[in-house]
N, C-alpha and C. Protein backbone atom coordinates (compact mmCIF):
# COMPACT_ATOMS: atom_id res chain seq x y z
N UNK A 1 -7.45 5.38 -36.92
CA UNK A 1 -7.52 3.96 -36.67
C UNK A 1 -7.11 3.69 -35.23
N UNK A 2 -7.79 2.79 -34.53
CA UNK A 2 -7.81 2.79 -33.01
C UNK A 2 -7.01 1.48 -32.95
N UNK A 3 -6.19 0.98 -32.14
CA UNK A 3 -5.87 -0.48 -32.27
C UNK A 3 -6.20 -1.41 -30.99
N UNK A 4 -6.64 -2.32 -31.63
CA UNK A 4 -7.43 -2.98 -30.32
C UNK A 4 -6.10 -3.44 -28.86
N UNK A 5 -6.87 -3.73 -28.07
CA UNK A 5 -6.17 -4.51 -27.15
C UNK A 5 -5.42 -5.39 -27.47
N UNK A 6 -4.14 -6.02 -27.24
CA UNK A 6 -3.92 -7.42 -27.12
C UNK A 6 -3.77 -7.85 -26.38
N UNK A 7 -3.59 -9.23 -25.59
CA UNK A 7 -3.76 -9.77 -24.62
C UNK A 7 -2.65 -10.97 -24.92
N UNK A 8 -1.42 -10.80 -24.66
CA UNK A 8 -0.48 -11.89 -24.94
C UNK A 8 -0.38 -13.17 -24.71
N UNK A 9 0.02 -14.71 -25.13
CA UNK A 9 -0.07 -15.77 -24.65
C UNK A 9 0.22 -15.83 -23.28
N UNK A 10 -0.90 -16.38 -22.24
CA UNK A 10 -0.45 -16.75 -20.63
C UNK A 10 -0.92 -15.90 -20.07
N UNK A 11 -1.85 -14.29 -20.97
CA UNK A 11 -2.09 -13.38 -20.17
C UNK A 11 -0.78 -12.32 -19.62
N UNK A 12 0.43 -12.37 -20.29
CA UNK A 12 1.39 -11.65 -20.83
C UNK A 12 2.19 -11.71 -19.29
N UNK A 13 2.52 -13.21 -18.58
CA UNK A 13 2.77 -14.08 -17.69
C UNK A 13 4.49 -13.39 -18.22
N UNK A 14 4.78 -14.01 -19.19
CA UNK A 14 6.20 -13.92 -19.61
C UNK A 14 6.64 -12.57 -19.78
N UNK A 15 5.77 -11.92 -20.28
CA UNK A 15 6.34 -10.36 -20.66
C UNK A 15 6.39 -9.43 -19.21
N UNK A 16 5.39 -10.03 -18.21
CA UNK A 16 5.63 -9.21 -17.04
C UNK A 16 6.43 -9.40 -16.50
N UNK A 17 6.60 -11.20 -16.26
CA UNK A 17 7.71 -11.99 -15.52
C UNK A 17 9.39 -11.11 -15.91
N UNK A 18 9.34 -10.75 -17.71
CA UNK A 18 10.66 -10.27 -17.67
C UNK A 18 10.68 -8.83 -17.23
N UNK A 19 9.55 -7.99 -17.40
CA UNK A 19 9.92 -6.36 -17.15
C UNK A 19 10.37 -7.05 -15.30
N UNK A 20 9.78 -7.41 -15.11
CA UNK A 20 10.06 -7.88 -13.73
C UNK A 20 10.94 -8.18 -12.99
N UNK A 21 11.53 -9.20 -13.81
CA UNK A 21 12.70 -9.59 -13.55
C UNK A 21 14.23 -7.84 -13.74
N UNK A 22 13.91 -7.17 -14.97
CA UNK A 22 14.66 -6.55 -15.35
C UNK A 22 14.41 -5.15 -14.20
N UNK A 23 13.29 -5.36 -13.57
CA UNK A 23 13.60 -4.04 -12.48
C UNK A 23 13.67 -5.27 -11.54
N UNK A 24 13.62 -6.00 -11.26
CA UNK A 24 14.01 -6.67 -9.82
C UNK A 24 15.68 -6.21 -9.58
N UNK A 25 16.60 -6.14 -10.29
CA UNK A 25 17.93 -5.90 -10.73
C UNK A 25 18.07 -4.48 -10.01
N UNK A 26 17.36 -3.63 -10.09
CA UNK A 26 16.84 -2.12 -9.55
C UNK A 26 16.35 -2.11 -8.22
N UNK A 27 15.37 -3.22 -8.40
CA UNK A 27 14.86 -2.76 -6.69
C UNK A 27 16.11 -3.56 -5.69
N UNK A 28 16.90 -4.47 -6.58
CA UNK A 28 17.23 -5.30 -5.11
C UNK A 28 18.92 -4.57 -4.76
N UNK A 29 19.35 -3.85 -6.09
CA UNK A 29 20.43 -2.83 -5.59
C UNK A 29 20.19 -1.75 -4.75
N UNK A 30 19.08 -1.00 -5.00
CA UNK A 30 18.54 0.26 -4.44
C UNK A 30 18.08 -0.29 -2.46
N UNK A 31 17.51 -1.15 -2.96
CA UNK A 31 17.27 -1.46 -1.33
C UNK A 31 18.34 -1.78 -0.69
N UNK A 32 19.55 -2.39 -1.15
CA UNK A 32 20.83 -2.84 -0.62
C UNK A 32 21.74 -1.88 -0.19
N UNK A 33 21.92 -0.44 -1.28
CA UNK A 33 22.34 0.22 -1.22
C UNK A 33 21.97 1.34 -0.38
N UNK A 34 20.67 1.43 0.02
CA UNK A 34 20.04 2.25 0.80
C UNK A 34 20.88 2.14 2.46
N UNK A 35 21.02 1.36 2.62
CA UNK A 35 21.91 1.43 3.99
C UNK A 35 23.18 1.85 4.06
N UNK A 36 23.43 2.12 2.96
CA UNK A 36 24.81 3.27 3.25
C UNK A 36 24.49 3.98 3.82
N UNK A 37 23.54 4.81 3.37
CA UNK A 37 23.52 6.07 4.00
C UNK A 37 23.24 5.89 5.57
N UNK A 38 22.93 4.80 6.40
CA UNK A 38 22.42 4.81 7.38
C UNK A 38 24.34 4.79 8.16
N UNK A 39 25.15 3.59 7.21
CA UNK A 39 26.41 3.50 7.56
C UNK A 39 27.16 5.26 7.68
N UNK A 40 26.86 5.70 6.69
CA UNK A 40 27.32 7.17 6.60
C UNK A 40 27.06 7.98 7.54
N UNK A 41 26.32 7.89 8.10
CA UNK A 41 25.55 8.79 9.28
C UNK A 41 26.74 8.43 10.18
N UNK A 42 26.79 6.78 10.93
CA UNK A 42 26.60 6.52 11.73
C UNK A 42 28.66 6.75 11.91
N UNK A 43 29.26 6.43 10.54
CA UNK A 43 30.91 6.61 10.51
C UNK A 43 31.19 8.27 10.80
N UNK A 44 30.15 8.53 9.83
CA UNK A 44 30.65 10.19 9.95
C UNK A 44 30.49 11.00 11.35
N UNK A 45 29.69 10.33 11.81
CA UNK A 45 29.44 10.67 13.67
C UNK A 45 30.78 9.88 14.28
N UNK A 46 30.98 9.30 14.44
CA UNK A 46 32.16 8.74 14.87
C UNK A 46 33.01 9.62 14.80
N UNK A 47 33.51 9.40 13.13
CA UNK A 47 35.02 10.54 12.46
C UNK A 47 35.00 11.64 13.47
N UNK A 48 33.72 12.34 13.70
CA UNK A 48 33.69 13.37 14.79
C UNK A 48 33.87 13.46 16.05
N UNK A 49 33.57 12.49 16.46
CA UNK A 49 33.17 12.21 18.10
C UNK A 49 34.77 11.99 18.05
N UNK A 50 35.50 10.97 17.37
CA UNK A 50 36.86 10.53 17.61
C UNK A 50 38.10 11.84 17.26
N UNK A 51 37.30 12.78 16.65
CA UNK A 51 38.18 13.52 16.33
C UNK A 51 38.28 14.57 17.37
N UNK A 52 37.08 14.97 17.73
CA UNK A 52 37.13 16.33 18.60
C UNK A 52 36.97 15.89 20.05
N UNK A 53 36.90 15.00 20.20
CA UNK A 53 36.96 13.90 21.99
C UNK A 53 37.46 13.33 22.29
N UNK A 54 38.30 12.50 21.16
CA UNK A 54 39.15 11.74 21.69
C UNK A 54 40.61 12.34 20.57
N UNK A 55 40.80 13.22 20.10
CA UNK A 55 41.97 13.79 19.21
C UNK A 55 42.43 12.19 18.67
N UNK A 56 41.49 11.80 18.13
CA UNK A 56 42.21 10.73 17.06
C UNK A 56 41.27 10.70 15.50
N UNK A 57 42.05 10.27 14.44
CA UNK A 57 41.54 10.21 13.51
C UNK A 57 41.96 9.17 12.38
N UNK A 58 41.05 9.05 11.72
CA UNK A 58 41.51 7.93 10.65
C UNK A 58 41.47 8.08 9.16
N UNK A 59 42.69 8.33 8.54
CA UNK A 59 41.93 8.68 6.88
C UNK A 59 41.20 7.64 6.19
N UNK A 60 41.27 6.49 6.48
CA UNK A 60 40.06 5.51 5.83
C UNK A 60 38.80 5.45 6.45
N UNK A 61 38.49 5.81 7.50
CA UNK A 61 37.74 6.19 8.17
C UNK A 61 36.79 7.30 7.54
N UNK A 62 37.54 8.27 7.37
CA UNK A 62 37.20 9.57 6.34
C UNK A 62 36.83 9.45 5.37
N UNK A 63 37.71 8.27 4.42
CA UNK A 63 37.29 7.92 3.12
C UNK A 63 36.10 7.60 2.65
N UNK A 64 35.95 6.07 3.89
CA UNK A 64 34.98 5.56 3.60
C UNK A 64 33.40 5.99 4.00
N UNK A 65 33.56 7.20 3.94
CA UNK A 65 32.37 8.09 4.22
C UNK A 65 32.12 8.12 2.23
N UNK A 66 33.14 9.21 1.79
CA UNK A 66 32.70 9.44 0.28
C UNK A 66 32.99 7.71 -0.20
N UNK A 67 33.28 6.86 -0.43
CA UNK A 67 32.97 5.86 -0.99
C UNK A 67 31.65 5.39 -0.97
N UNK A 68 31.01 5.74 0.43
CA UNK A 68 29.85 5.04 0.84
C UNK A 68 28.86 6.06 -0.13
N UNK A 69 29.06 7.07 0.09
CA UNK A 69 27.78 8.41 -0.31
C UNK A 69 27.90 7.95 -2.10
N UNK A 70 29.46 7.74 -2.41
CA UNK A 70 29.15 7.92 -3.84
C UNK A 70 28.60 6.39 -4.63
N UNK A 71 29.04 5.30 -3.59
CA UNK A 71 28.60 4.33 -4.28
C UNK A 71 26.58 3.99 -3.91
N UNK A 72 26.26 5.04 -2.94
CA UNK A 72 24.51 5.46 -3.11
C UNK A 72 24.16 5.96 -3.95
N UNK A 73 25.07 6.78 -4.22
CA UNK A 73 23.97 8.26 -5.88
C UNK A 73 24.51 7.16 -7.13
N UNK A 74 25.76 6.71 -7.35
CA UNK A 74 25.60 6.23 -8.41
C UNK A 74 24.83 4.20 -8.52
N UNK A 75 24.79 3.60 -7.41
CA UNK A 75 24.54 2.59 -7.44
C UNK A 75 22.70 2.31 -7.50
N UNK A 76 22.66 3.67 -6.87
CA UNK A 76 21.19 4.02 -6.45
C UNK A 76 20.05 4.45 -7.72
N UNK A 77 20.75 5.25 -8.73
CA UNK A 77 20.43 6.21 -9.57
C UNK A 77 19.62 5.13 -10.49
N UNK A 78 19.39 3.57 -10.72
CA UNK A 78 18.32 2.95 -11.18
C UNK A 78 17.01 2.97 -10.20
N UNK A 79 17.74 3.35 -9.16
CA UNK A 79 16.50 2.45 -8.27
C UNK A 79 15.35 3.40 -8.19
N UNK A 80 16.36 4.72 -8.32
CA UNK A 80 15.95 6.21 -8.05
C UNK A 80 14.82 6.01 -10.10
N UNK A 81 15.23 5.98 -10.62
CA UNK A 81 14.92 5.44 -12.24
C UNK A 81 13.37 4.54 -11.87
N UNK A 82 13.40 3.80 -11.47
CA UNK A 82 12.64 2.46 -11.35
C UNK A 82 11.61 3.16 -10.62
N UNK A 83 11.42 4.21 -9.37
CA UNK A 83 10.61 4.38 -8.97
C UNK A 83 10.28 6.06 -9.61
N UNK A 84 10.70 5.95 -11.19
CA UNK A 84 10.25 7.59 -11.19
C UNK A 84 10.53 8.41 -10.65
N UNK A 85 11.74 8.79 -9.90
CA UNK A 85 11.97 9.57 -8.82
C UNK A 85 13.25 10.72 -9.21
N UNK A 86 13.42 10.72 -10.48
CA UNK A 86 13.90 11.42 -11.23
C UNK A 86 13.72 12.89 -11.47
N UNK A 87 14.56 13.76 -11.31
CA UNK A 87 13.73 15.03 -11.26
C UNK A 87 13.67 15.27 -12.93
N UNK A 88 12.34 15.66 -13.34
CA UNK A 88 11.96 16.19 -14.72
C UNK A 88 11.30 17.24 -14.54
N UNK A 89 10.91 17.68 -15.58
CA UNK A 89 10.68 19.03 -16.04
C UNK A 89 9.30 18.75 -17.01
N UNK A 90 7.73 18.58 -16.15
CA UNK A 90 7.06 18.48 -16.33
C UNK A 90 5.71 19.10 -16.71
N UNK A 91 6.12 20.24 -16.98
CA UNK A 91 5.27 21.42 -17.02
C UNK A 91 3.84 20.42 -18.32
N UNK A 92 4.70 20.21 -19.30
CA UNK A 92 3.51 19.31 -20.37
C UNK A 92 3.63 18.13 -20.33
N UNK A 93 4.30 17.53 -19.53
CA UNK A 93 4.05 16.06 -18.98
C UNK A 93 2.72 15.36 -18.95
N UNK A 94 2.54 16.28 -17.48
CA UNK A 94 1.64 15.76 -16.62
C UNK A 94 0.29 16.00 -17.19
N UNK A 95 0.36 17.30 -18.34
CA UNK A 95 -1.14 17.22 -19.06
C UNK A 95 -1.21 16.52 -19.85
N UNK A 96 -0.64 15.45 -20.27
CA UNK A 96 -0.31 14.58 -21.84
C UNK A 96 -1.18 13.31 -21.22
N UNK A 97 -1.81 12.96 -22.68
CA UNK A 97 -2.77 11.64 -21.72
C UNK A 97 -1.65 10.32 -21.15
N UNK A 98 -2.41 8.87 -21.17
CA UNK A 98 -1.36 7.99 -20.61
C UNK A 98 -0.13 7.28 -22.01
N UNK A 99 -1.08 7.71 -23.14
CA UNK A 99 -0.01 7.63 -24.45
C UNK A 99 0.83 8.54 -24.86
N UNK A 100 0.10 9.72 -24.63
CA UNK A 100 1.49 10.63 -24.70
C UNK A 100 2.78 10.44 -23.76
N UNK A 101 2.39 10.40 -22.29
CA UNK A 101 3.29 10.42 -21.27
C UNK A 101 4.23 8.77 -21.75
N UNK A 102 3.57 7.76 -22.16
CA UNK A 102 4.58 6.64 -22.58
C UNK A 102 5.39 7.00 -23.85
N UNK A 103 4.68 7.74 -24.86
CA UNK A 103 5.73 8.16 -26.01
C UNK A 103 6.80 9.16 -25.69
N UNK A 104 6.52 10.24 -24.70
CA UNK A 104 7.58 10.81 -24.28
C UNK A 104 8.43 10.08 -23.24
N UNK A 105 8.24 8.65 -21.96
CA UNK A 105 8.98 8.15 -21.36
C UNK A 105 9.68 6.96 -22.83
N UNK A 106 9.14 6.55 -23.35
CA UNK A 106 10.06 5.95 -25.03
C UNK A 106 11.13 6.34 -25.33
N UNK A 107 10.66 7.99 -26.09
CA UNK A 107 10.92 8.46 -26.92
C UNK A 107 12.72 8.64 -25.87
N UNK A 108 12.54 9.37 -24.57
CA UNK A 108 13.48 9.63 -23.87
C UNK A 108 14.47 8.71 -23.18
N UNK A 109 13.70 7.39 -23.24
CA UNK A 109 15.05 6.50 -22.89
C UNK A 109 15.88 5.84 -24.15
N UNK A 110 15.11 5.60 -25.04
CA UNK A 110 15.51 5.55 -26.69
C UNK A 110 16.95 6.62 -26.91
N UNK A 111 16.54 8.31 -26.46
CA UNK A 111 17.33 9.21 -27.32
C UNK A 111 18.43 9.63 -26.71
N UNK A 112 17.75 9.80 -24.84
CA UNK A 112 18.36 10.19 -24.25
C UNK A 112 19.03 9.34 -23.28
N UNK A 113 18.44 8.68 -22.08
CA UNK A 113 18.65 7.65 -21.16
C UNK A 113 20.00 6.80 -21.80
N UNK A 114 19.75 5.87 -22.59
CA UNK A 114 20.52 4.82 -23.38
C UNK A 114 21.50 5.75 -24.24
N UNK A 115 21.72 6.76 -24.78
CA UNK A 115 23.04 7.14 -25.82
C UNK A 115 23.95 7.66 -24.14
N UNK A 116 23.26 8.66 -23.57
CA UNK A 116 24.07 8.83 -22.30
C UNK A 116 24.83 7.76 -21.64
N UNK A 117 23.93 6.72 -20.95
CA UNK A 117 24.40 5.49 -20.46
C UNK A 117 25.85 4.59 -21.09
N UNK A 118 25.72 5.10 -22.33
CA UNK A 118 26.79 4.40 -23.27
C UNK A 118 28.09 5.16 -23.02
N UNK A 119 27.64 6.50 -23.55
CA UNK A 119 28.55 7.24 -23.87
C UNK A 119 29.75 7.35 -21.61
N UNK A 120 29.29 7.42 -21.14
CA UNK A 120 29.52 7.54 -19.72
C UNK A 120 30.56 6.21 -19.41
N UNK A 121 29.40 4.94 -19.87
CA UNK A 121 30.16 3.42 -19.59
C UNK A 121 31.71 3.81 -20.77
N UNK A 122 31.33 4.27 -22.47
CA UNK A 122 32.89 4.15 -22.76
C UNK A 122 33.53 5.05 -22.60
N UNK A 123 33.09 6.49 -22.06
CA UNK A 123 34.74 7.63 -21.73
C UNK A 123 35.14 6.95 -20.70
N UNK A 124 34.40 6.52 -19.84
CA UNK A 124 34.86 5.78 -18.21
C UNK A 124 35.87 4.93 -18.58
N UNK A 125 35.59 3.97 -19.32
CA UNK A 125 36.31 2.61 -19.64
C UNK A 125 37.79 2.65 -19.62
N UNK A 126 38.41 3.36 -20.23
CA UNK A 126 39.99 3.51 -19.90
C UNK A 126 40.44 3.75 -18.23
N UNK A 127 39.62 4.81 -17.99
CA UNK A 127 39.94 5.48 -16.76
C UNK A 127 39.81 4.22 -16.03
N UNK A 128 38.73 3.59 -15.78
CA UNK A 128 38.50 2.25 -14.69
C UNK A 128 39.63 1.74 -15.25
N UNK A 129 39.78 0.96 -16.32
CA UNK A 129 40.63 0.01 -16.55
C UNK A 129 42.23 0.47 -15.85
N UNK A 130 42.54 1.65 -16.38
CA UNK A 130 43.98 1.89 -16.28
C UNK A 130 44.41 1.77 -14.43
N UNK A 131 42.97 2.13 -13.72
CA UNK A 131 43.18 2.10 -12.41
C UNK A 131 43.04 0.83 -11.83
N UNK A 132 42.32 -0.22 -12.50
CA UNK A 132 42.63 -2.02 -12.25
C UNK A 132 44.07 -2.32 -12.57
N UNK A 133 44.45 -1.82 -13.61
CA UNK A 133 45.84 -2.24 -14.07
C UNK A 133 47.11 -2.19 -12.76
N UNK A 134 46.89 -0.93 -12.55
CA UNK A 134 47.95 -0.62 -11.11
C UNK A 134 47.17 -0.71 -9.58
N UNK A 135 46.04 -1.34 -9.79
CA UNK A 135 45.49 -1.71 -8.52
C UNK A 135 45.39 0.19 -7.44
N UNK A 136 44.62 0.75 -8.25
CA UNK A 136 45.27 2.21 -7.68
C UNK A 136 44.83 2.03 -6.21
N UNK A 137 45.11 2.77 -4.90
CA UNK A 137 44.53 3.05 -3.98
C UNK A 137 44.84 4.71 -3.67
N UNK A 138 44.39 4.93 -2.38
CA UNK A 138 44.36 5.78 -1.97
C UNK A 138 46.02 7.18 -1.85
N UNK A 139 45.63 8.38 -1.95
CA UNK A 139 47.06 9.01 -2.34
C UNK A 139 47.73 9.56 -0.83
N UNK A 140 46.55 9.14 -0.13
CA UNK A 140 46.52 9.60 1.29
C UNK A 140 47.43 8.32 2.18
N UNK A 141 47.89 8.71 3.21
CA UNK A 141 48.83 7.70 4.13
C UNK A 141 47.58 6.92 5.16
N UNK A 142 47.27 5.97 5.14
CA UNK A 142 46.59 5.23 5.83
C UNK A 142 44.99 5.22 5.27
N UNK A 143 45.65 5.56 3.64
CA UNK A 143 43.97 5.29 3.04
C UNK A 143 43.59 4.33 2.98
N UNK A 144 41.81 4.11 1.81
CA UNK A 144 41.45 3.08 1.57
C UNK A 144 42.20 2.28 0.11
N UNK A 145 43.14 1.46 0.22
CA UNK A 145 43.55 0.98 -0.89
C UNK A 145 43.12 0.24 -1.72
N UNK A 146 41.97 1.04 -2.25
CA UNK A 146 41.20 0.15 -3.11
C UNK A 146 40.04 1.49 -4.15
N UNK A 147 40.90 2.54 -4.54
CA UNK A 147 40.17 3.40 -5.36
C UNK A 147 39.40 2.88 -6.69
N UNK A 148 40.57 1.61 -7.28
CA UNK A 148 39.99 1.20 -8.57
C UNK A 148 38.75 0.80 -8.70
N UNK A 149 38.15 0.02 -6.96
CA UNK A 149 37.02 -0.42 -6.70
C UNK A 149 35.62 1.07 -6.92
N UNK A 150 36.04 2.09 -6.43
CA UNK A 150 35.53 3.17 -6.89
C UNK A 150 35.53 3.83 -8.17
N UNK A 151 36.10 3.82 -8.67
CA UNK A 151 36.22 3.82 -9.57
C UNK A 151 35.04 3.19 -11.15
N UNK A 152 35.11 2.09 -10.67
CA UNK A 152 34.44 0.98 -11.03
C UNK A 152 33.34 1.05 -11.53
N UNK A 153 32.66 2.09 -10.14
CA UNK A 153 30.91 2.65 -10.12
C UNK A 153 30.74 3.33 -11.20
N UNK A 154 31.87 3.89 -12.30
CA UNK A 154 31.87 4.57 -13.32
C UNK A 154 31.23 3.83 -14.83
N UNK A 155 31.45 2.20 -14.63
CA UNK A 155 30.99 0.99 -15.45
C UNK A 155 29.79 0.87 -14.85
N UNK A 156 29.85 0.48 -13.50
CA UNK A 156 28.20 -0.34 -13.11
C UNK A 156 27.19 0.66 -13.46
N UNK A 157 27.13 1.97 -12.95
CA UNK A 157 26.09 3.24 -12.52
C UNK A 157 25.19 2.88 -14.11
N UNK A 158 26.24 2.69 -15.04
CA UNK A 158 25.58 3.21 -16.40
C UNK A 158 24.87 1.77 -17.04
N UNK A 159 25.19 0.38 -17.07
CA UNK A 159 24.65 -0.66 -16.78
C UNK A 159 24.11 -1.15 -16.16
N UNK A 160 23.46 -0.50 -14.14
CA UNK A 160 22.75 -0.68 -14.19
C UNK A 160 21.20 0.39 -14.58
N UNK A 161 21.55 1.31 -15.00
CA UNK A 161 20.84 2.09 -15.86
C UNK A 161 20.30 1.80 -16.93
N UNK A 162 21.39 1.00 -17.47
CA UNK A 162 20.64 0.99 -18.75
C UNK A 162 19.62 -0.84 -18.64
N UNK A 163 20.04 -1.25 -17.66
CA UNK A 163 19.06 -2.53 -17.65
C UNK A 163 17.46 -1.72 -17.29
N UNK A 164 17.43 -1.07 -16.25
CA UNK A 164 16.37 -0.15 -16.38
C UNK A 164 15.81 0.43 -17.31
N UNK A 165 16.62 0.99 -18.15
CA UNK A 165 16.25 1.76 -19.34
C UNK A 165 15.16 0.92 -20.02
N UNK A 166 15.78 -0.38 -20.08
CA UNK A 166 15.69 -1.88 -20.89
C UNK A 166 14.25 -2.18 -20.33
N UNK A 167 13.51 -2.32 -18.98
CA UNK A 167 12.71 -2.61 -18.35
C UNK A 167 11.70 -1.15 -18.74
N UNK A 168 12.25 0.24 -18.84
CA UNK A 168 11.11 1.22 -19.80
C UNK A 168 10.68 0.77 -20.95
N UNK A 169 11.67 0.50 -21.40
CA UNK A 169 11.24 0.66 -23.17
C UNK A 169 10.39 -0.64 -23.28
N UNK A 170 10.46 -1.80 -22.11
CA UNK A 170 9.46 -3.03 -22.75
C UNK A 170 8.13 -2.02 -21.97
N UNK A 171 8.49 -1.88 -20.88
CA UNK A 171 7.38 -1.52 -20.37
C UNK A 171 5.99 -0.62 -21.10
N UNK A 172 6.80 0.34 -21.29
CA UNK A 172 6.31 1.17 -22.34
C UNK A 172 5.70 0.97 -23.94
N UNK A 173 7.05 0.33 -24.57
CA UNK A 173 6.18 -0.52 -25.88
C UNK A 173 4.69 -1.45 -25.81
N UNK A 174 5.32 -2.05 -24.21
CA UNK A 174 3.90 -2.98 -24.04
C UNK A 174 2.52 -2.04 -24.11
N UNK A 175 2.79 -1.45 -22.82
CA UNK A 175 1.35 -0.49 -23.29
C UNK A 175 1.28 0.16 -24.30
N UNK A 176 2.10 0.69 -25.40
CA UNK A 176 1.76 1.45 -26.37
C UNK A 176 1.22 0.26 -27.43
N UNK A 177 1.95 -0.50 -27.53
CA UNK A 177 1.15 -2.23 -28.04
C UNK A 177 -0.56 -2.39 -27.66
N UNK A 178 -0.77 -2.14 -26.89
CA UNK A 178 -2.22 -2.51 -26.26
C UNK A 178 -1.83 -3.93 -25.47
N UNK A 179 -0.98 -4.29 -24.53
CA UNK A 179 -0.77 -5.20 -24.11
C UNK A 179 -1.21 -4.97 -22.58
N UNK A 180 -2.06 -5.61 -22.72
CA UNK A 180 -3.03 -5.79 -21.15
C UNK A 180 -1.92 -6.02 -19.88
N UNK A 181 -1.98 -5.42 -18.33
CA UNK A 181 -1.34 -6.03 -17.12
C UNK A 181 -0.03 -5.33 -17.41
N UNK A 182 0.32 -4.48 -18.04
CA UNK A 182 1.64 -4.27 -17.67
C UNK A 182 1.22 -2.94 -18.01
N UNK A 183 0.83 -1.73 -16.87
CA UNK A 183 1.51 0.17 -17.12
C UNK A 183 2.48 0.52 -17.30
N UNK A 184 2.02 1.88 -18.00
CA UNK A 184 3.53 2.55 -18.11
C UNK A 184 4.23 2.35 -17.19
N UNK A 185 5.57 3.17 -16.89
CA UNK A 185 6.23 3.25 -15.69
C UNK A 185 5.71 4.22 -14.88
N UNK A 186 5.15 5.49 -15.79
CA UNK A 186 4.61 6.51 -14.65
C UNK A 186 3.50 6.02 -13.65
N UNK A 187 3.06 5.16 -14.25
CA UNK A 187 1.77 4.30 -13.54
C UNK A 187 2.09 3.46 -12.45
N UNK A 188 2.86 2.21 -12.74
CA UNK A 188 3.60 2.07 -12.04
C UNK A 188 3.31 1.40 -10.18
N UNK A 189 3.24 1.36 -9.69
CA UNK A 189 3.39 0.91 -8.35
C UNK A 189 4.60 0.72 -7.46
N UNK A 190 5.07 0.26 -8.53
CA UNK A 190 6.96 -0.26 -8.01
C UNK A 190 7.18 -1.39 -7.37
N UNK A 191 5.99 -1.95 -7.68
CA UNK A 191 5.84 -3.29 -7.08
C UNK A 191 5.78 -4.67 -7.85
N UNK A 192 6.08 -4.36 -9.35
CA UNK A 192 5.82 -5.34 -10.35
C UNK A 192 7.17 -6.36 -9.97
């Protein structure tokens, strides 16, 4: 049994508007966040130049190198999501037609993506919390006093993941629905 097309009220106006909305959340962190790394370059050249030219140095200075790098991989890791950019293991992927490849991107944010995302946001949850509680900072003398803020990325990384996740699984149901104007994610553009 084949199932026809559907074609949602408005021309599926609302259903795109929300996958839309739910990676807009993705693209507009990932693009934001993308200039760390340009900041990272540009501190971590410094840290050097000031260290070996001018014999001075700064441990927040230092710090805020790994704050910057880590709040990219984990702040980033939807955006990295959103554009497919995920490393997989595609050997029977890529031969699977465009329904297979959506039942296996489903099947995997369903089993895998979303129980991970959870499980990450609640082992984290004490750890962040206990370090808001005492406002932790840095263990270093002239650190950045504000670790709990790092910390933190241990809650967001996995929420905003899983809003992504959230933006697969419509995405995906839609086309496996027969719902016209909205591709898989592998399909995609990254421009919805």
């Amino acid at each position: 049994m084949r199932l026809k097309r559907v074609s949602p009220p408005g021309n599926g106006v609302t259903l795109r508007s929300l996958v839309a909305a739910l990676e807009a959340v993705a693209d507009r962190t990932g693009r934001l966040v993308s200039w760390l790394s340009f900041f990272m370059v540009l501190i971590a050249f410094l840290v050097v130049v000031l260290r070996y030219v001018f014999d001075l140095g700064w441990i927040a200075m230092q710090e805020s190198v790994t704050y910057m790098h880590a709040a990219l991989f984990t702040l980033g890791a939807a955006y990295t999501l959103r554009r497919n950019g995920h490393v997989r293991v595609d050997i029977f992927y890529q031969k699977l037609s465009r329904r297979g490849r959506a039942w296996v991107d489903l099947l995997g944010t369903l089993l895998l993506l979303i129980p991970v995302c959870i499980f990450i946001a609640w082992v984290g949850w004490d750890y962040v919390r206990k370090s808001w509680e005492v406002m932790e900072g840095s263990r270093e003398a002239g650190g950045i006093p504000a670790v709990y803020l790092l910390k933190t990325l241990m809650i967001v990384m996995p929420a905003l993941v899983l809003i992504q996740g959230l933006a697969w699984i419509l995405r995906t149901g839609f086309f496996l629905a027969g719902v016209q104007g909205i591709p898989p994610p592998d399909e995609d553009d990254g421009n919805a």
